[in-house]
C-alpha atoms as a PDB file:
ATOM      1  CA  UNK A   1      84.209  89.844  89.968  1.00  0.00           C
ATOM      2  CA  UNK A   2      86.994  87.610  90.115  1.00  0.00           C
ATOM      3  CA  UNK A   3      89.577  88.289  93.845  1.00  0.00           C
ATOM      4  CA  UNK A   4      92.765  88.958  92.950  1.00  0.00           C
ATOM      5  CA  UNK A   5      94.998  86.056  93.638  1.00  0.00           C
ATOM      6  CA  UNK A   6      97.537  85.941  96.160  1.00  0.00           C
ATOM      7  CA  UNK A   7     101.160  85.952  95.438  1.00  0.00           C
ATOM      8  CA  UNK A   8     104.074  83.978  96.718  1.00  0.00           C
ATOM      9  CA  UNK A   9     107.224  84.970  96.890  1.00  0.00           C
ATOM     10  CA  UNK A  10     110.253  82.322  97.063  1.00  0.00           C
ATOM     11  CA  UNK A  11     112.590  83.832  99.934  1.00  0.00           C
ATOM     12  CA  UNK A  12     113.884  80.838 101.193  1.00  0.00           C
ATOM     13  CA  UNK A  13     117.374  80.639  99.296  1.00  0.00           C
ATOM     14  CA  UNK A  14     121.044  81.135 100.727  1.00  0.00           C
ATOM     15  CA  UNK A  15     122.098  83.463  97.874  1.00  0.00           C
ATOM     16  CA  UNK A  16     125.948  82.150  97.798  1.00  0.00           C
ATOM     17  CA  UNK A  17     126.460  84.119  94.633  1.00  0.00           C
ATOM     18  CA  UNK A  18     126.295  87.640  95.969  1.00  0.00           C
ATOM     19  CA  UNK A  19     127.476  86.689  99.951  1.00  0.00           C
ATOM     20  CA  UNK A  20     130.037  89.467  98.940  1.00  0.00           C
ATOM     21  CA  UNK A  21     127.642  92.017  99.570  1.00  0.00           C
ATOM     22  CA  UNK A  22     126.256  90.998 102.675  1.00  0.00           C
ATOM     23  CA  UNK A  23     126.722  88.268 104.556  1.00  0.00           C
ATOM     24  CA  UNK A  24     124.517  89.280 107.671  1.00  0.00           C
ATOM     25  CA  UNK A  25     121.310  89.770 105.411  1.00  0.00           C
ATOM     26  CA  UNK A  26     119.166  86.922 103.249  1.00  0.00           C
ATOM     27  CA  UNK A  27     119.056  87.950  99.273  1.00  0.00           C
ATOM     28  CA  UNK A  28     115.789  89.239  99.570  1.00  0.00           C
ATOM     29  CA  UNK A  29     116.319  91.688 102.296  1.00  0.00           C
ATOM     30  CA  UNK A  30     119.567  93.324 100.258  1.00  0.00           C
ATOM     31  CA  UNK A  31     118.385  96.784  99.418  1.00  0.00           C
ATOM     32  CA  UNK A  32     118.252  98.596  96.159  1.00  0.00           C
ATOM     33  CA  UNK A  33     118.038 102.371  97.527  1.00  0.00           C
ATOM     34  CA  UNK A  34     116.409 102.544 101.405  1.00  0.00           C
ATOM     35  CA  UNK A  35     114.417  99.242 100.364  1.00  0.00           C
ATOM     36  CA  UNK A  36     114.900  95.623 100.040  1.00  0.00           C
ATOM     37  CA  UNK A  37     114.684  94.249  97.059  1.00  0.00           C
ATOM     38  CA  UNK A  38     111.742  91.991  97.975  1.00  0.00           C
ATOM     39  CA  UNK A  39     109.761  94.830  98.982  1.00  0.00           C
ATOM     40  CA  UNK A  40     110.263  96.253  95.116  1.00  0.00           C
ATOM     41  CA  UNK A  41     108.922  93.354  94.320  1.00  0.00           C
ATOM     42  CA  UNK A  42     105.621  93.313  96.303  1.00  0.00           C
ATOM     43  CA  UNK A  43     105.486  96.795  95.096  1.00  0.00           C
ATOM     44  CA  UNK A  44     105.317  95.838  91.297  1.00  0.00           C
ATOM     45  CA  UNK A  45     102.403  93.758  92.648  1.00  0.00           C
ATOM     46  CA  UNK A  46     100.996  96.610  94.449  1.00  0.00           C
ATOM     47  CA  UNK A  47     100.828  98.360  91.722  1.00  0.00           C
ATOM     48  CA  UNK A  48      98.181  96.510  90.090  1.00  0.00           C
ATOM     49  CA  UNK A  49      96.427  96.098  93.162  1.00  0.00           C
ATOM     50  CA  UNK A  50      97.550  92.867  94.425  1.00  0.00           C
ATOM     51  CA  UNK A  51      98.064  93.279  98.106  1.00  0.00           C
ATOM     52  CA  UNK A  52      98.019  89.496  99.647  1.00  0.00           C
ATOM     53  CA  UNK A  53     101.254  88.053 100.111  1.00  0.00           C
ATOM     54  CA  UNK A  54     102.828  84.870 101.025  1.00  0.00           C
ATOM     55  CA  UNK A  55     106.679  84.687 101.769  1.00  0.00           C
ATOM     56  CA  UNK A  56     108.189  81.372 101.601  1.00  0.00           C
ATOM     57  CA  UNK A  57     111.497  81.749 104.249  1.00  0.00           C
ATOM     58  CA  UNK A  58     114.348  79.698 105.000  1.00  0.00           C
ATOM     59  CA  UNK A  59     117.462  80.839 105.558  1.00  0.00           C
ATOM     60  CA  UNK A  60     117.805  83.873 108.270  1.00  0.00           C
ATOM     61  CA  UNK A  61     113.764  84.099 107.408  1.00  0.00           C
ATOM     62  CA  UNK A  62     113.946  85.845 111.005  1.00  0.00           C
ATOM     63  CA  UNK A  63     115.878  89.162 109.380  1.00  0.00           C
ATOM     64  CA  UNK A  64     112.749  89.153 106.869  1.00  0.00           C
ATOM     65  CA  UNK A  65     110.054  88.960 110.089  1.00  0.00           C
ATOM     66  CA  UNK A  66     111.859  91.282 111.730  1.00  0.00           C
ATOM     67  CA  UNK A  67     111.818  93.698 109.079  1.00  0.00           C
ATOM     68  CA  UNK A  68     108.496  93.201 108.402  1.00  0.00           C
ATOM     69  CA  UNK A  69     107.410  93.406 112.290  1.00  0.00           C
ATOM     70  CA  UNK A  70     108.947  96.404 112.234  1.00  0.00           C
ATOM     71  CA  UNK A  71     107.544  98.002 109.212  1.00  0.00           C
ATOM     72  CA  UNK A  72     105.396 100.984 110.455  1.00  0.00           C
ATOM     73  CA  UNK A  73     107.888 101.989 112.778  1.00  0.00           C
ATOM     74  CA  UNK A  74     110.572 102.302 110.017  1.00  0.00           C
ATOM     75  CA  UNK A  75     108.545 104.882 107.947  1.00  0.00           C
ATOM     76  CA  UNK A  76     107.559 107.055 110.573  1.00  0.00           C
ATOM     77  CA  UNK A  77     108.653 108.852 113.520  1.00  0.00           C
ATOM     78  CA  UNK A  78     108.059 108.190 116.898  1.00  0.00           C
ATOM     79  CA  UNK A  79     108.088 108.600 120.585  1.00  0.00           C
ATOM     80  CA  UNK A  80     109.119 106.219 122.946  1.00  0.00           C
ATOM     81  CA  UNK A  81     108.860 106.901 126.959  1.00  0.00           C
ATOM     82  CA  UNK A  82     112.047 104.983 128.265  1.00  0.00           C
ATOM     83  CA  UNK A  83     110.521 104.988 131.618  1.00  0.00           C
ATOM     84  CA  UNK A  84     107.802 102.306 130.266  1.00  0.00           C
ATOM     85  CA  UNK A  85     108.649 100.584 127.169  1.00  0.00           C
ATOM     86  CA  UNK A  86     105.843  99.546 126.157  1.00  0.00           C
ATOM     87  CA  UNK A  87     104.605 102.958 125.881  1.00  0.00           C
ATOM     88  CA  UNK A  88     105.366 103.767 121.903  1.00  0.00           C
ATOM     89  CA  UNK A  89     103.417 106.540 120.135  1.00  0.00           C
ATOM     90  CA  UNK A  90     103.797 106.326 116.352  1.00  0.00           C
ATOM     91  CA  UNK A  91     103.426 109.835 114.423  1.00  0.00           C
ATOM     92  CA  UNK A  92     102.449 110.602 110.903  1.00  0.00           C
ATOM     93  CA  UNK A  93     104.804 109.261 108.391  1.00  0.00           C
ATOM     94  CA  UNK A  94     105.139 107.404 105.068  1.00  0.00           C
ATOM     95  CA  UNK A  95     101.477 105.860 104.422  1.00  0.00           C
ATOM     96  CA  UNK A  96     102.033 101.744 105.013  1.00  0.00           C
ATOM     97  CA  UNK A  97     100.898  99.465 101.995  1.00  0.00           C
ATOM     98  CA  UNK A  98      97.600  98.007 102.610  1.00  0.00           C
ATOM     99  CA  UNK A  99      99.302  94.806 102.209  1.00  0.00           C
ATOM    100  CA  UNK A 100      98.410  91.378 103.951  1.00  0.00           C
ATOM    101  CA  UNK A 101     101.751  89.595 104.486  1.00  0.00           C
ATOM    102  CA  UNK A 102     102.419  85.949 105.977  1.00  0.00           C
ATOM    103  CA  UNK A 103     105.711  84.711 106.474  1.00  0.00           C
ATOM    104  CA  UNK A 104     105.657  80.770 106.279  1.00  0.00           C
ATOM    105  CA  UNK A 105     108.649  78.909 107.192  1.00  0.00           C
ATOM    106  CA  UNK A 106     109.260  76.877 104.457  1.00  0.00           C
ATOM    107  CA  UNK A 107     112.404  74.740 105.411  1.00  0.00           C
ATOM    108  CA  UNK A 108     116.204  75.828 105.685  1.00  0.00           C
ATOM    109  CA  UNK A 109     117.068  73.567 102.662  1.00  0.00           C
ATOM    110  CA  UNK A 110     114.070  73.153 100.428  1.00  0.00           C
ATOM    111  CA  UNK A 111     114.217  73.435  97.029  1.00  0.00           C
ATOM    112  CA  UNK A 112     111.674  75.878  95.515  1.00  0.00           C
ATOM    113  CA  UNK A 113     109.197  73.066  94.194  1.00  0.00           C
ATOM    114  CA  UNK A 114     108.961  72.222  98.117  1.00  0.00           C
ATOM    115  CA  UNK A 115     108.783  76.071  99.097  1.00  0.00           C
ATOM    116  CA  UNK A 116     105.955  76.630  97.244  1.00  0.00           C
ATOM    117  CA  UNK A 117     103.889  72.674  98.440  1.00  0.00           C
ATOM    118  CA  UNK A 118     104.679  73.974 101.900  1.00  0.00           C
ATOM    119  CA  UNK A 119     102.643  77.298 100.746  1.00  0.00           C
ATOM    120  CA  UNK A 120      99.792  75.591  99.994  1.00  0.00           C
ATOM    121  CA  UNK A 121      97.313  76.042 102.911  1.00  0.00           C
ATOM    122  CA  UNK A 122      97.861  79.663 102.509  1.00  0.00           C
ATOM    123  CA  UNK A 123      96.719  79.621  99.231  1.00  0.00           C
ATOM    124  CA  UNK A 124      93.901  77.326  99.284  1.00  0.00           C
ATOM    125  CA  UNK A 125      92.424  76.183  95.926  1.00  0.00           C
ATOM    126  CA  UNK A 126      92.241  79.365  93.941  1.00  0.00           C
ATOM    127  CA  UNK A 127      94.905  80.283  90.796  1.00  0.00           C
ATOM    128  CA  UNK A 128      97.497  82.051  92.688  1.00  0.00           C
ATOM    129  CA  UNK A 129     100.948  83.511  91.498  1.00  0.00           C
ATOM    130  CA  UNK A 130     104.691  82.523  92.207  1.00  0.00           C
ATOM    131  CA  UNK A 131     107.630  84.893  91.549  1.00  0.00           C
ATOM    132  CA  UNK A 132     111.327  84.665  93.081  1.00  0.00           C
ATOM    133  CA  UNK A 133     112.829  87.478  95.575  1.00  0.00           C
ATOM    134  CA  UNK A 134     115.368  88.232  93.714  1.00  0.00           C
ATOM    135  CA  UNK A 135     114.326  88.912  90.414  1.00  0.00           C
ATOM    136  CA  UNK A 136     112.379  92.146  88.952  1.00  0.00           C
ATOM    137  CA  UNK A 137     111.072  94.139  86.171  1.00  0.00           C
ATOM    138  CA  UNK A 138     108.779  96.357  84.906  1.00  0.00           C
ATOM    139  CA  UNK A 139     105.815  93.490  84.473  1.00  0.00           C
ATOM    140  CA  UNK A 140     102.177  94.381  83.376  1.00  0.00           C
ATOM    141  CA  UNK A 141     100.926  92.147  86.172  1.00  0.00           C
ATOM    142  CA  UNK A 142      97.157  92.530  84.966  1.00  0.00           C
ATOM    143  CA  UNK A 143      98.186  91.620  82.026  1.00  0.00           C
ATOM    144  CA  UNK A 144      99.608  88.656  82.926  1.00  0.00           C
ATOM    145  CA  UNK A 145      97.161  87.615  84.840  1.00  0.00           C
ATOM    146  CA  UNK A 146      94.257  88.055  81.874  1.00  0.00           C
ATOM    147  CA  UNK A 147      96.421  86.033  79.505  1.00  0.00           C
ATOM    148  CA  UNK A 148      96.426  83.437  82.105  1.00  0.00           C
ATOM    149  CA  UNK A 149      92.704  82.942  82.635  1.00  0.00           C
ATOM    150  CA  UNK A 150      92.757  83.250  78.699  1.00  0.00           C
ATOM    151  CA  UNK A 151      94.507  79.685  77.280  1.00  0.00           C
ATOM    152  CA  UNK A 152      92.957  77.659  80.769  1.00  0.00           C
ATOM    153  CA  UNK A 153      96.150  75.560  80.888  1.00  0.00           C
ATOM    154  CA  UNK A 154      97.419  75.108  84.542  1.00  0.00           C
ATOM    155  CA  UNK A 155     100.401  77.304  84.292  1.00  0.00           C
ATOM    156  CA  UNK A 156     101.622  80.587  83.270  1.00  0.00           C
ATOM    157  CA  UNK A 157     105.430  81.317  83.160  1.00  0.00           C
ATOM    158  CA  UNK A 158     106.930  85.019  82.289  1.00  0.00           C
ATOM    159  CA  UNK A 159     109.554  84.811  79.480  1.00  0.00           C
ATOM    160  CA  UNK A 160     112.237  87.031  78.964  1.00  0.00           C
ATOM    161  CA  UNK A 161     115.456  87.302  76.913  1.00  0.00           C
ATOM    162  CA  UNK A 162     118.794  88.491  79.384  1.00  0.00           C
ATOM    163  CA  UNK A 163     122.008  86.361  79.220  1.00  0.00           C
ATOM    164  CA  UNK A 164     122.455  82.851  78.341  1.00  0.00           C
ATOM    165  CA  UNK A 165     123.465  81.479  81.690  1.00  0.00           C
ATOM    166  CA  UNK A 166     119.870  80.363  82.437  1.00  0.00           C
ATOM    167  CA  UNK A 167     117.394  77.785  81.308  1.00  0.00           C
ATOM    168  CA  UNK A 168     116.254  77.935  78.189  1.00  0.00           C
ATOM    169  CA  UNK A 169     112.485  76.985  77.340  1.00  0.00           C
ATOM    170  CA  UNK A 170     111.113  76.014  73.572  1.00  0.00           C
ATOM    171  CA  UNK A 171     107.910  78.083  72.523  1.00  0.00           C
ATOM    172  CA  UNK A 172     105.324  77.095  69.701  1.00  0.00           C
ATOM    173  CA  UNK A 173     102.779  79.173  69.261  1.00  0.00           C
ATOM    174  CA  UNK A 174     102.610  80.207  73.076  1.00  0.00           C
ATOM    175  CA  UNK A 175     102.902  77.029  74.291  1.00  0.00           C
ATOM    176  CA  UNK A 176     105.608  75.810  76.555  1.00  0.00           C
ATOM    177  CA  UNK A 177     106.488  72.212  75.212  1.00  0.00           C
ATOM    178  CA  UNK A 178     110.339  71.732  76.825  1.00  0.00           C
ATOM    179  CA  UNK A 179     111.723  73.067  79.641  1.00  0.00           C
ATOM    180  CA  UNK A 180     115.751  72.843  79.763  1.00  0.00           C
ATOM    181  CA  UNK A 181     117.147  74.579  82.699  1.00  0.00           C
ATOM    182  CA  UNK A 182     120.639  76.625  82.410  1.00  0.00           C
ATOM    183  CA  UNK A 183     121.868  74.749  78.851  1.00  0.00           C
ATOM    184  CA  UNK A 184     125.957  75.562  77.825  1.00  0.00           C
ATOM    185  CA  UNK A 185     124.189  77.700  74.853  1.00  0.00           C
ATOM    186  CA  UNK A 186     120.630  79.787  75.426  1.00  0.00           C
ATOM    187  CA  UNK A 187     119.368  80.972  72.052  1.00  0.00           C
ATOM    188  CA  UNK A 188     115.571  81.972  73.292  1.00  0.00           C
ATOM    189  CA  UNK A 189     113.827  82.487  75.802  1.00  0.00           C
ATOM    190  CA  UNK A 190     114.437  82.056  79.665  1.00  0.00           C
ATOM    191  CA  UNK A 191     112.529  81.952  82.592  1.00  0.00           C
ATOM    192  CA  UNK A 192     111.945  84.833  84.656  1.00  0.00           C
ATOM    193  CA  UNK A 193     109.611  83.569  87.193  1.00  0.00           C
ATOM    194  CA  UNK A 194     106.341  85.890  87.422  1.00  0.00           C
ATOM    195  CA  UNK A 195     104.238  82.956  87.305  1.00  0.00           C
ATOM    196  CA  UNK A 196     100.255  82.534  87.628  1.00  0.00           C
ATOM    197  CA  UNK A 197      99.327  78.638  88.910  1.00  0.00           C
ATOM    198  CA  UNK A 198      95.747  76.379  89.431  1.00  0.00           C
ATOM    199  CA  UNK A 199      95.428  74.610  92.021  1.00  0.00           C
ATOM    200  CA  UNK A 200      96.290  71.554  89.674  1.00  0.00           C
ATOM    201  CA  UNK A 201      99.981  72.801  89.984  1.00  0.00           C
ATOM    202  CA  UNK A 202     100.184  71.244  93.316  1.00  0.00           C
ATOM    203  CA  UNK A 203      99.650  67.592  91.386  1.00  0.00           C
ATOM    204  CA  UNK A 204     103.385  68.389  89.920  1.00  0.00           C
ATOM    205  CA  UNK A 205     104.583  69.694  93.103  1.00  0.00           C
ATOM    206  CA  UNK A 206     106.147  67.350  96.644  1.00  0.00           C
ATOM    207  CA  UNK A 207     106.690  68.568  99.918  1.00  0.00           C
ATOM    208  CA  UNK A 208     109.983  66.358  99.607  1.00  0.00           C
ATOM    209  CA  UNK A 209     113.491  69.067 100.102  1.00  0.00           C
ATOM    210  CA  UNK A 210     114.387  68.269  96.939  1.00  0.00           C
ATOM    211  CA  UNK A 211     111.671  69.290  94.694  1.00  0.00           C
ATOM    212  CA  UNK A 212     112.778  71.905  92.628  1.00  0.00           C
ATOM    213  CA  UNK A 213     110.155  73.718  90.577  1.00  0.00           C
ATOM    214  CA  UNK A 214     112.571  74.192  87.420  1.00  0.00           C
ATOM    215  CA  UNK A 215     113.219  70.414  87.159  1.00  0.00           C
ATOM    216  CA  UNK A 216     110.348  67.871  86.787  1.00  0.00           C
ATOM    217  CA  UNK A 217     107.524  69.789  87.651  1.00  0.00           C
ATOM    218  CA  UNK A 218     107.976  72.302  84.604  1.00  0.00           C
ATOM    219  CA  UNK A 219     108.917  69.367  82.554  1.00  0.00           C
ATOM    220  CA  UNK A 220     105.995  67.732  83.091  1.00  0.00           C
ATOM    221  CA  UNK A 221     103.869  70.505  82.554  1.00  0.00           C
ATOM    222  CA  UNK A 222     105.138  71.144  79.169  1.00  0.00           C
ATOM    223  CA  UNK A 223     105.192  67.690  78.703  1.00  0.00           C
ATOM    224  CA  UNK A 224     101.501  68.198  79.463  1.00  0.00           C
ATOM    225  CA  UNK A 225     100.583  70.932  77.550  1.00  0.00           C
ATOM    226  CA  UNK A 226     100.019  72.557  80.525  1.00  0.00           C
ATOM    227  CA  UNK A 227     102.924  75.096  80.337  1.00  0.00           C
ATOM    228  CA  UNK A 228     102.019  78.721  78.771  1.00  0.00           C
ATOM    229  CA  UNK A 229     104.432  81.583  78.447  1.00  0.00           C
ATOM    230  CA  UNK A 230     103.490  85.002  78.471  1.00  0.00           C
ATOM    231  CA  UNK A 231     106.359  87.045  76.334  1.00  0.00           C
ATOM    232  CA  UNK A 232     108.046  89.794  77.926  1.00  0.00           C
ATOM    233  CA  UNK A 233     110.075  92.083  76.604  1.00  0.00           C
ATOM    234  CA  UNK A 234     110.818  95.043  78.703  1.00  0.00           C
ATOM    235  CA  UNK A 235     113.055  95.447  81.462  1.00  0.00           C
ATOM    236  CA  UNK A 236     114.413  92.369  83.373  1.00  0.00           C
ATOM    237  CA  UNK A 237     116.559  91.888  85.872  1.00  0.00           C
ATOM    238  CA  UNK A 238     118.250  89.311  88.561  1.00  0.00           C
ATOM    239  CA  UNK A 239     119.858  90.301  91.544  1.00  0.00           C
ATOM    240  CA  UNK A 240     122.345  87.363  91.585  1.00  0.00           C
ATOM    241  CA  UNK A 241     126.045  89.135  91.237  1.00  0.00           C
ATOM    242  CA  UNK A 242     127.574  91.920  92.646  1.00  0.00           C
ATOM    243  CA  UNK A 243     127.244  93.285  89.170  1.00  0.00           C
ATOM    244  CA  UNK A 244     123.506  92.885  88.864  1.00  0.00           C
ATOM    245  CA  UNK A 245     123.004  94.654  92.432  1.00  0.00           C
ATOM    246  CA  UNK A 246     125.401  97.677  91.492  1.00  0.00           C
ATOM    247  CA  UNK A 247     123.506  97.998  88.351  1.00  0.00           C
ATOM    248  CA  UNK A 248     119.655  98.123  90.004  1.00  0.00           C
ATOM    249  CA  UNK A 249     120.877 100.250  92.532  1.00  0.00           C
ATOM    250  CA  UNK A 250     122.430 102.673  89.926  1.00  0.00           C
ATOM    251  CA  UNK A 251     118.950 102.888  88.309  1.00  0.00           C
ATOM    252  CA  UNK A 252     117.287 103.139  91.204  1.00  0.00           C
ATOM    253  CA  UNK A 253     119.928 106.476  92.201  1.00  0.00           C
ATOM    254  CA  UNK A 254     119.905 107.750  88.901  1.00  0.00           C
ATOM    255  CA  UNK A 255     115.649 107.604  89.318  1.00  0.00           C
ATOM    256  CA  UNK A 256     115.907 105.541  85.923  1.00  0.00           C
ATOM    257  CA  UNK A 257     114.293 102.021  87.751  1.00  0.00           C
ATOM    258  CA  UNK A 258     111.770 101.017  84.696  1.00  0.00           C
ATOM    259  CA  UNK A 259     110.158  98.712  87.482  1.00  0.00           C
ATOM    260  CA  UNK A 260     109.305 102.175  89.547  1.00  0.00           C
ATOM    261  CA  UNK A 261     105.851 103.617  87.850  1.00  0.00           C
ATOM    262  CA  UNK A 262     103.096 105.874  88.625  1.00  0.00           C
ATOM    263  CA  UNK A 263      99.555 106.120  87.928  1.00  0.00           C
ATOM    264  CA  UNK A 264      98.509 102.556  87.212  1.00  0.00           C
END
C-alpha cells in the first residue's frame, strides 16, 4: 500500500491585504470560529487521513510555534501548582489530532517557489502535496490524490472558478499547457493551490528568495506537459480581504462551512 504523502503548507507570507484584521497575528493563524484558519486546513487533510505536515514559516512563524507548542494545553483543562511550575497536570479534554507537524523556517522574504525548495529535506523523494494557508474548500483530497498517480505527469494543480482577480490557466483535455498569473480579464479557470508534486518538481524549483512557484516554475511545467489540473467545482474560498474572512467566519457561525464534514 502506497503512505500517504505529506503535505506542505505555505505559511510564510506577510498577508498585507487583510493587516486590518490583525496586525499582531500571521494570515494563517487568523481564526475562522475558535480556530485558525490553517488548522481548517490541516483538518480538510485530516479528514482523508493525511496526518504529516510540513509548515513553511516566515513572517512571525514564532506565533504559529507557539500555537502549536501549546496545542494540548488549549483543548483541555488543567492544573498548574504555582509553587513549582513545572508541575502541569493536563485533564481530559478535546481529543488532539494524531497529526505529525514540523515547522521549518523557510526565510522572512522568500517567495513560495523558495518556501517550498527549503521544504525539501522534509519531504524526501516521495510525491508530496503543496497547498497555501490561506485558502480552503471542501476538496475530495483522495480524490485528488488518485487522479494524480493516474496521468504520471509531475504535477497536479486544483482548479477552481471564483473571481477574476487571479491567474488564469488554459486547459485541453486536462492538461495544463499555459500558466498566466492574475491577467486584467480571467475567463476560466484559476488556481487554487491543493497541489500533489514528484520529486521532479524540485528540478523547476531554486532555493533563490525570489522563486515564486506561480511564475516560471508552473510555466515550465506546462510548457512541459508536466502540468495536470484536477477540476473543482465546489466550494472555494481565499482568506485575502476583510470581506473573504467575514464571509468564512459567517459560515462557519451559521454551521453552513461546506469545508466542515463528517464521516469520511
Amino acid at each position: 500500500m502506497l503512505r500517504r504523502p505529506k503535505v506542505v503548507i505555505l505559511c510564510g507570507g506577510k498577508g498585507t491585504r487583510i493587516r486590518d484584521v490583525s496586525e499582531v497575528l500571521p494570515k494563517p493563524m487568523i481564526p475562522i470560529g475558535h480556530k485558525p484558519i490553517v488548522e481548517h486546513i490541516m483538518e480538510i487533510y485530516g479528514l482523508f487521513g493525511f496526518n504529516e505536515f510540513v509548515l513553511c514559516l516566515g513572517y512571525k512563524g514564532w506565533k504559529i510555534k507557539e500555537y502549536f507548542l501549546n496545542h494540548r494545553y488549549q483543548s483541555a483543562d488543567i492544573s498548574v501548582d504555582l509553587a513549582d511550575p513545572a508541575a502541569v497536570t493536563v485533564h481530559e479534554g478535546v481529543p488532539a489530532p494524531p497529526w505529525q507537524v514540523t515547522l521549518s523556517e523557510t526565510g522572512m522574504e522568500a517567495m513560495t517557489g523558495a518556501r517550498i525548495a527549503r521544504a525539501r529535506k522534509y519531504v524526501g523523494d516521495e510525491t508530496f502535496m503543496v497547498t497555501y494557508g490561506d485558502g480552503i474548500g471542501d476538496i475530495d483530497i483522495s480524490a485528488l490524490l488518485k487522479f494524480h498517480r493516474s496521468h504520471g505527469k509531475l504535477a497536479t494543480i486544483t482548479s477552481v472558478r471564483p473571481a477574476s482577480r487571479f491567474g488564469e490557466m488554459v486547459i485541453e483535455d486536462g492538461l495544463v499547457v499555459d500558466f498566466q498569473e492574475k491577467p486584467q480579464t480571467a475567463r476560466g479557470f484559476i488556481n487554487g493551490g491543493f497541489f500533489v508534486f514528484e520529486k521532479g518538481v524540485f528540478d523547476y524549483l531554486s532555493t533563490n528568495d525570489d522563486c515564486i512557484l506561480e511564475g516560471e516554475p508552473l510555466r515550465y511545467l506546462a510548457r512541459d506537459r508536466q502540468l495536470m489540473t484536477f477540476v473543482h467545482e465546489g466550494f472555494w474560498m481565499p482568506m485575502d480581504t476583510i470581506r473573504e474572512y467575514e464571509l468564512l467566519n459567517q459560515l462557519w457561525k451559521d454551521g453552513a462551512a461546506p469545508w466542515k464534514r463528517q464521516g469520511i
